[in-house]
N, C-alpha and C. Protein backbone atom coordinates (compact mmCIF):
# COMPACT_ATOMS: atom_id res chain seq x y z
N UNK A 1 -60.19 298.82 284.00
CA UNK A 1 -59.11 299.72 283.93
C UNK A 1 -59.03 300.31 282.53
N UNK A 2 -58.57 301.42 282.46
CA UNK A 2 -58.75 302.65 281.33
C UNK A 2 -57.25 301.88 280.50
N UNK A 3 -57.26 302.34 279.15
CA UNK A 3 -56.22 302.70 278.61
C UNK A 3 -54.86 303.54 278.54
N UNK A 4 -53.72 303.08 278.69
CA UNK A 4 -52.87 304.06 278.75
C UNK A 4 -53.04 304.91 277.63
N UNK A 5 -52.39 306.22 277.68
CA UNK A 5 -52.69 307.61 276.88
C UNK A 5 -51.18 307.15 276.00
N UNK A 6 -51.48 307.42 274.46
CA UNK A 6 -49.86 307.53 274.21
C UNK A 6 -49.56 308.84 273.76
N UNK A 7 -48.11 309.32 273.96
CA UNK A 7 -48.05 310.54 273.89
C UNK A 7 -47.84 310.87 272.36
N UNK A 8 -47.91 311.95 271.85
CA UNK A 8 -48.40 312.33 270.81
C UNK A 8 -46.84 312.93 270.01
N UNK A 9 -46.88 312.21 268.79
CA UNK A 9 -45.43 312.85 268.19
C UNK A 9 -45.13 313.83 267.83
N UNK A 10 -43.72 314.28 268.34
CA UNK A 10 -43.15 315.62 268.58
C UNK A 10 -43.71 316.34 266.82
N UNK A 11 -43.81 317.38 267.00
CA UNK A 11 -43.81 317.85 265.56
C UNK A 11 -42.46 318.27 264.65
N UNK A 12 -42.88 317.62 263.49
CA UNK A 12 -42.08 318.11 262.19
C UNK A 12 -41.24 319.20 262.24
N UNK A 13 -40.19 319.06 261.35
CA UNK A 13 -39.42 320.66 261.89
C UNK A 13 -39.81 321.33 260.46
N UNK A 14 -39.60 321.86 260.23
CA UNK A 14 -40.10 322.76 259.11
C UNK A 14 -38.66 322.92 258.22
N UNK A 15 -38.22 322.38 257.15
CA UNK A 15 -37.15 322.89 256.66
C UNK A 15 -37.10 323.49 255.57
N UNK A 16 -36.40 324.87 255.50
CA UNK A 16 -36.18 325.58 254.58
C UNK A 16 -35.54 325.18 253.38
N UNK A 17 -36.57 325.71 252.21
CA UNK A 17 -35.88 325.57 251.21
C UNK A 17 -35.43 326.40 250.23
N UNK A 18 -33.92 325.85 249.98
CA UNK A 18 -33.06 327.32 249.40
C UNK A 18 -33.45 327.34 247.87
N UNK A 19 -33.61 328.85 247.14
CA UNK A 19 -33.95 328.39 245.81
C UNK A 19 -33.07 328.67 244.77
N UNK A 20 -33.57 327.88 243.90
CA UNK A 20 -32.69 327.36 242.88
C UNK A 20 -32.44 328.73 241.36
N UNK A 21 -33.29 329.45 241.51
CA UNK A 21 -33.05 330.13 240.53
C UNK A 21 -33.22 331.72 240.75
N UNK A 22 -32.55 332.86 240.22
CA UNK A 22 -31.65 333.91 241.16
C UNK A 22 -31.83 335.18 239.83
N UNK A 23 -31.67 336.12 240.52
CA UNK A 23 -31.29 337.72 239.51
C UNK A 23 -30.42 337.72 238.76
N UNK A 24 -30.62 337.86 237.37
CA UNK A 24 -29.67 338.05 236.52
C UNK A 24 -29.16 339.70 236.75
N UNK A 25 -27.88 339.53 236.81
CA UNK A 25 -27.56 341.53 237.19
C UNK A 25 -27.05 341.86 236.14
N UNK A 26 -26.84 340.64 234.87
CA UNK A 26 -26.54 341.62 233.45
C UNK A 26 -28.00 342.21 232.77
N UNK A 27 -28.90 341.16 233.08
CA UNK A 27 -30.09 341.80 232.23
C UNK A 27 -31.07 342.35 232.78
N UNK A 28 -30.71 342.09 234.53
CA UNK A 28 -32.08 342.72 235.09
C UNK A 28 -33.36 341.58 235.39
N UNK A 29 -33.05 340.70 234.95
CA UNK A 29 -34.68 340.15 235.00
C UNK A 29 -34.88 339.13 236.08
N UNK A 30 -35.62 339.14 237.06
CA UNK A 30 -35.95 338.25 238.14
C UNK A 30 -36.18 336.86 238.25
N UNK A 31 -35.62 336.02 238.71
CA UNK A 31 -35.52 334.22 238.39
C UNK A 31 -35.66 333.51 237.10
N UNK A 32 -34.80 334.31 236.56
CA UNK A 32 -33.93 333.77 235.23
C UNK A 32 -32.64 333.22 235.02
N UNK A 33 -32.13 333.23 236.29
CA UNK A 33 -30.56 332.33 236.37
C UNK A 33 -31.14 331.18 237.44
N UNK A 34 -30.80 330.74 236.46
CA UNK A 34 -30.71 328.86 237.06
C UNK A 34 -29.28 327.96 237.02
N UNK A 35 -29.61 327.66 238.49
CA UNK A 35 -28.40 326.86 238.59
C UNK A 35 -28.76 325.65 238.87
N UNK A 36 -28.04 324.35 237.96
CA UNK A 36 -27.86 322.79 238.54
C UNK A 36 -26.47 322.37 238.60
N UNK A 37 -26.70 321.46 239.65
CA UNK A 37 -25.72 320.80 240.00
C UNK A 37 -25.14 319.38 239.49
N UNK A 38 -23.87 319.09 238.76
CA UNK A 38 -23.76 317.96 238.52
C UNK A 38 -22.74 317.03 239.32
N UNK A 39 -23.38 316.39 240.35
CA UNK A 39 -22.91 315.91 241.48
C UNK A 39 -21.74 314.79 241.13
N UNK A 40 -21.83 314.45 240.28
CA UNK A 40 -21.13 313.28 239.80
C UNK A 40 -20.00 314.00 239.15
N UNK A 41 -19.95 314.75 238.19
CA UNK A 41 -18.97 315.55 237.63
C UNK A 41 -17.96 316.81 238.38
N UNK A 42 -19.04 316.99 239.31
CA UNK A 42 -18.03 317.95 240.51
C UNK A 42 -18.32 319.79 239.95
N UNK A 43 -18.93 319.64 239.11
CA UNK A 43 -19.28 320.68 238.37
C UNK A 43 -20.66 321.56 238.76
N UNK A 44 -20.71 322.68 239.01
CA UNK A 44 -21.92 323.67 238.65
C UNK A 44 -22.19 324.68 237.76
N UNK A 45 -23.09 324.20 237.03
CA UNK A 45 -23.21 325.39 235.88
C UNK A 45 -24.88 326.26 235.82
N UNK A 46 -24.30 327.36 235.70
CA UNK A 46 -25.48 328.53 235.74
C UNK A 46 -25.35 328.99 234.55
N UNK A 47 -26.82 329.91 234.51
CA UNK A 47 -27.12 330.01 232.91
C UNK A 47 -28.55 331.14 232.95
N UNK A 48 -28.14 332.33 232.18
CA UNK A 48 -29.58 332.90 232.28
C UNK A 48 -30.27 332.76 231.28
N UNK A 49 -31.99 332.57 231.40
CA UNK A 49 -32.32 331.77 230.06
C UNK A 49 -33.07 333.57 229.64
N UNK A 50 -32.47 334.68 229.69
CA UNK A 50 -32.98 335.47 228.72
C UNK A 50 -31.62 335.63 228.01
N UNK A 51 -30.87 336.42 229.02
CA UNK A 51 -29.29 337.07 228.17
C UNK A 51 -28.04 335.85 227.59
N UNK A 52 -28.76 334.75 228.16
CA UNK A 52 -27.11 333.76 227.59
C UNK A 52 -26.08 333.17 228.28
N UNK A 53 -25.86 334.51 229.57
CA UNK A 53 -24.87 334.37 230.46
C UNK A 53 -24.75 332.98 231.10
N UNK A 54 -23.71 332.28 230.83
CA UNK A 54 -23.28 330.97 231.30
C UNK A 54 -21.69 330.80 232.38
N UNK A 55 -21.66 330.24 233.61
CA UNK A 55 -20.89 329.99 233.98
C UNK A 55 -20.90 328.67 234.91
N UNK A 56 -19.44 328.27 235.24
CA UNK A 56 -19.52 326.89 235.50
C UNK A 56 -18.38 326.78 236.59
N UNK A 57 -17.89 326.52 237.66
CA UNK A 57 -17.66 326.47 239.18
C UNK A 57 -17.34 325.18 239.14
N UNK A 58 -16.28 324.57 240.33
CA UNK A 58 -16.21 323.03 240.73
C UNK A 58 -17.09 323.33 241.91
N UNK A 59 -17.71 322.39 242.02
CA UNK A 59 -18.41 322.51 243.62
C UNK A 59 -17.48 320.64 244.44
N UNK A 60 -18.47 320.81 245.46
CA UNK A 60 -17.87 319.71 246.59
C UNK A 60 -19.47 319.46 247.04
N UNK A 61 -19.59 317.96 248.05
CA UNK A 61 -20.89 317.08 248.20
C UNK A 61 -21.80 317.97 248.91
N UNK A 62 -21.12 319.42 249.78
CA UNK A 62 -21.64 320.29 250.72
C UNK A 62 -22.33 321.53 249.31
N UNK A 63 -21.76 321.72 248.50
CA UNK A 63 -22.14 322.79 247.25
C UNK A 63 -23.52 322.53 247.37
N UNK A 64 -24.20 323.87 247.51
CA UNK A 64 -26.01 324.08 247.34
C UNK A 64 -25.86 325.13 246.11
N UNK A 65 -27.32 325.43 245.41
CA UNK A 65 -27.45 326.33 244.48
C UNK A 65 -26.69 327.65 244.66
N UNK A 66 -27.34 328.22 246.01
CA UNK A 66 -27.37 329.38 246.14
C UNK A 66 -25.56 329.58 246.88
N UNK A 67 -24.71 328.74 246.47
CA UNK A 67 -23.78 328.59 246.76
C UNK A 67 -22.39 328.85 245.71
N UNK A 68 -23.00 328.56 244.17
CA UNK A 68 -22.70 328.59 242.79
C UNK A 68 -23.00 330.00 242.44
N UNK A 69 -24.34 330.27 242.80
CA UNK A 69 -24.40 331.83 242.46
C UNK A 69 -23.40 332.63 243.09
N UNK A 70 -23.30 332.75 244.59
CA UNK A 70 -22.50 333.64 245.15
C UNK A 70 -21.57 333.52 244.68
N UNK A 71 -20.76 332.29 244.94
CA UNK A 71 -19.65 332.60 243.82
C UNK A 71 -19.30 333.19 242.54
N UNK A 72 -20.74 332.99 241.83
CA UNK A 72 -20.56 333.80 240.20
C UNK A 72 -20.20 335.26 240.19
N UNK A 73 -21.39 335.70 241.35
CA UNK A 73 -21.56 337.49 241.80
C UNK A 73 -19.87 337.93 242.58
N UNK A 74 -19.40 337.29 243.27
CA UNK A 74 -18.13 337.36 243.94
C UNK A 74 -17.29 337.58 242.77
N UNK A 75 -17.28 336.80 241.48
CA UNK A 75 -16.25 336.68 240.40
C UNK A 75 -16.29 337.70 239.60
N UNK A 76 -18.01 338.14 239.83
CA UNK A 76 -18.33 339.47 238.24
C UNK A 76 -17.87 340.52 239.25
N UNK A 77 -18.03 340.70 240.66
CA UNK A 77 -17.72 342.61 241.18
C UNK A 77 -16.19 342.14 241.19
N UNK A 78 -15.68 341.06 241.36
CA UNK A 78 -13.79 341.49 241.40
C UNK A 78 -13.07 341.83 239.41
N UNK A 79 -13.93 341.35 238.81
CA UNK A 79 -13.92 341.29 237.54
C UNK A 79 -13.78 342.79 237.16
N UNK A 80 -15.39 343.82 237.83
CA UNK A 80 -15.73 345.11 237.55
C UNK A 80 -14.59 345.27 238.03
N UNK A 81 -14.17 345.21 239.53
CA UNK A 81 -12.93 345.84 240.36
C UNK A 81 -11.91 346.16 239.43
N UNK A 82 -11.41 344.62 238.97
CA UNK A 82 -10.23 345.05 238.02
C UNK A 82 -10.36 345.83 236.47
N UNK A 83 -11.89 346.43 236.15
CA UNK A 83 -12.34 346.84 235.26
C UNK A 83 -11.57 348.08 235.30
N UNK A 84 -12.09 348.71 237.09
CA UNK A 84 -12.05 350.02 236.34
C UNK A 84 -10.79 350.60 237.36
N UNK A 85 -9.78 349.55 237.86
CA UNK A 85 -8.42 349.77 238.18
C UNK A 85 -7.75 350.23 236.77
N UNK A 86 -7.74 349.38 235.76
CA UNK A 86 -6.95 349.23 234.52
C UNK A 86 -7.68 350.09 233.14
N UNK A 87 -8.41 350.63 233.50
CA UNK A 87 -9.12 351.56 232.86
C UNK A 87 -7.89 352.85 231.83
N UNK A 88 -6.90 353.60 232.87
CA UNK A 88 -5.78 354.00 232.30
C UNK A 88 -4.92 353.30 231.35
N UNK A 89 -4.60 352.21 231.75
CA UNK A 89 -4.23 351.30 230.66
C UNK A 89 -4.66 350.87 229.27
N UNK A 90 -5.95 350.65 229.67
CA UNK A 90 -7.14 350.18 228.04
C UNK A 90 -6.72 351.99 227.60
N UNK A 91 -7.02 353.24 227.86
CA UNK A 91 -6.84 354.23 227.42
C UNK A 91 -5.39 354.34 226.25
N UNK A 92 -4.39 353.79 227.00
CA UNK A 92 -2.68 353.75 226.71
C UNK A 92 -2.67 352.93 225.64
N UNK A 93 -3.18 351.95 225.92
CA UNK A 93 -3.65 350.90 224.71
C UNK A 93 -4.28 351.11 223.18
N UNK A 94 -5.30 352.00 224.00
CA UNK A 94 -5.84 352.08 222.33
C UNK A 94 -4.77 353.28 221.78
N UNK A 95 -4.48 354.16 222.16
CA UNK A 95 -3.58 355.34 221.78
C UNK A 95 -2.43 354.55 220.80
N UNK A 96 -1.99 353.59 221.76
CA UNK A 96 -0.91 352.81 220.42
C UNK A 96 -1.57 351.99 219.61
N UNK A 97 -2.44 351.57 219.68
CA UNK A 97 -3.65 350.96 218.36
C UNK A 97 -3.47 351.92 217.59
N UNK A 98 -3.69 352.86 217.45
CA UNK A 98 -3.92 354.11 216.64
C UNK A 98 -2.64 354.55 215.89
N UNK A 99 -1.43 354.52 216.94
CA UNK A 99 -0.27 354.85 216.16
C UNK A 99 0.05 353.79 215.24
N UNK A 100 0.44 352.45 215.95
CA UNK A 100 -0.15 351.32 214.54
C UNK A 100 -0.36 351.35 214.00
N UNK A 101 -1.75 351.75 213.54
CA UNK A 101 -2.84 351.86 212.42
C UNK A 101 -1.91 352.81 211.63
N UNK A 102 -1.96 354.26 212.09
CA UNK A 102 -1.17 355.13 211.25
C UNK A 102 -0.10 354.73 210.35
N UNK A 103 1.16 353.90 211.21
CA UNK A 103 2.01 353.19 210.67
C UNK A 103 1.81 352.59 209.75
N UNK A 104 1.41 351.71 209.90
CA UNK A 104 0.67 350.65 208.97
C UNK A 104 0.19 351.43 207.66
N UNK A 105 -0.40 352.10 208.11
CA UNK A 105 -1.27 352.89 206.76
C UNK A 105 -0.11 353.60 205.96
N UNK A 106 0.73 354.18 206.76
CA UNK A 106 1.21 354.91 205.69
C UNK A 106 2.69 353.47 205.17
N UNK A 107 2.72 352.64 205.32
CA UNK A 107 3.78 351.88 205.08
C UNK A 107 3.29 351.01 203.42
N UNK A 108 1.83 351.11 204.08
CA UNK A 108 0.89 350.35 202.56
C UNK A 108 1.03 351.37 201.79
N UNK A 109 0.75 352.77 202.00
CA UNK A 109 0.73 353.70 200.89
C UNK A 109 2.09 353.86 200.32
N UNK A 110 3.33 353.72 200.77
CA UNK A 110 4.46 353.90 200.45
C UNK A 110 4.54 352.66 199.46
N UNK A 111 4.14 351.47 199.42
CA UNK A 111 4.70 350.45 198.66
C UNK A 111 3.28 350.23 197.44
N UNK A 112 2.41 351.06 197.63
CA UNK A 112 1.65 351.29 196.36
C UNK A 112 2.35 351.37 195.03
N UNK A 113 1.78 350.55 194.09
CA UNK A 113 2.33 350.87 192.65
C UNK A 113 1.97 352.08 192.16
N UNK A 114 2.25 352.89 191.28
CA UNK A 114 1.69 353.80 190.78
C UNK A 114 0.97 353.77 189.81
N UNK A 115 -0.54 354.70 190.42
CA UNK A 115 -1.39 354.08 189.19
C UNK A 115 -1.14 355.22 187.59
N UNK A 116 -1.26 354.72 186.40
CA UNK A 116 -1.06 355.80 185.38
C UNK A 116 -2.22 356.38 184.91
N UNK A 117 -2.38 357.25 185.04
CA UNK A 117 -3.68 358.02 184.44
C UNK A 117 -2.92 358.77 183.67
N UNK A 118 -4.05 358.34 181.99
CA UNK A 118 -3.63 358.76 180.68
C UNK A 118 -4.84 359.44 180.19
């Protein structure tokens, strides 16, 4: 009598892997933001290693890389958003910088000593 046949194991699933390092959109340059995770601290911090740009997120045991980034990109377009809502304002702003300054200037010139030229 023959051998029984054994059946042959199901195959492997293939799992995707998400990556760890992403577009910097201040400088332009392609997988130069890197993000790690510090699981123990509750913390994620990203960082682009041309321009500098650093930021840092609480994450939770479910937090993946590409999870820290979105959030960063979510934070910089509401950031722009409120950039260029308040745009009239920074305008209003500097206008009284200026009257200030004026003030100022002429308040120093008023309490100048007088110089004597002989």
């Amino acid at each position: 009598m023959g051998k029984r046949r054994s059946r042959k194991a199901p195959p492997k699933k293939a799992t995707v892997k998400l990556p760890t390092s992403f577009d910097c959109p201040f400088c332009n340059h392609g997988g130069t933001v890197v993000v790690k995770l510090g699981k123990i601290a509750q913390v994620g911090h990203l960082e682009c290693r041309i321009c500098g740009v650093k930021s840092e997120t609480r994450i939770t045991h479910l937090t993946k890389e590409i999870d820290v980034y979105c959030e960063w990109m979510d934070s910089c377009a509401e950031a722009n958003k409120d950039d260029d809502e308040g745009f009239s304002d920074l305008e209003e702003d500097a206008e009284e910088l200026k009257r200030r300054k004026v003030v100022c200037l002429a308040l120093y010139c008023y309490h100048l000593p007088a110089i004597n030229t002989q």
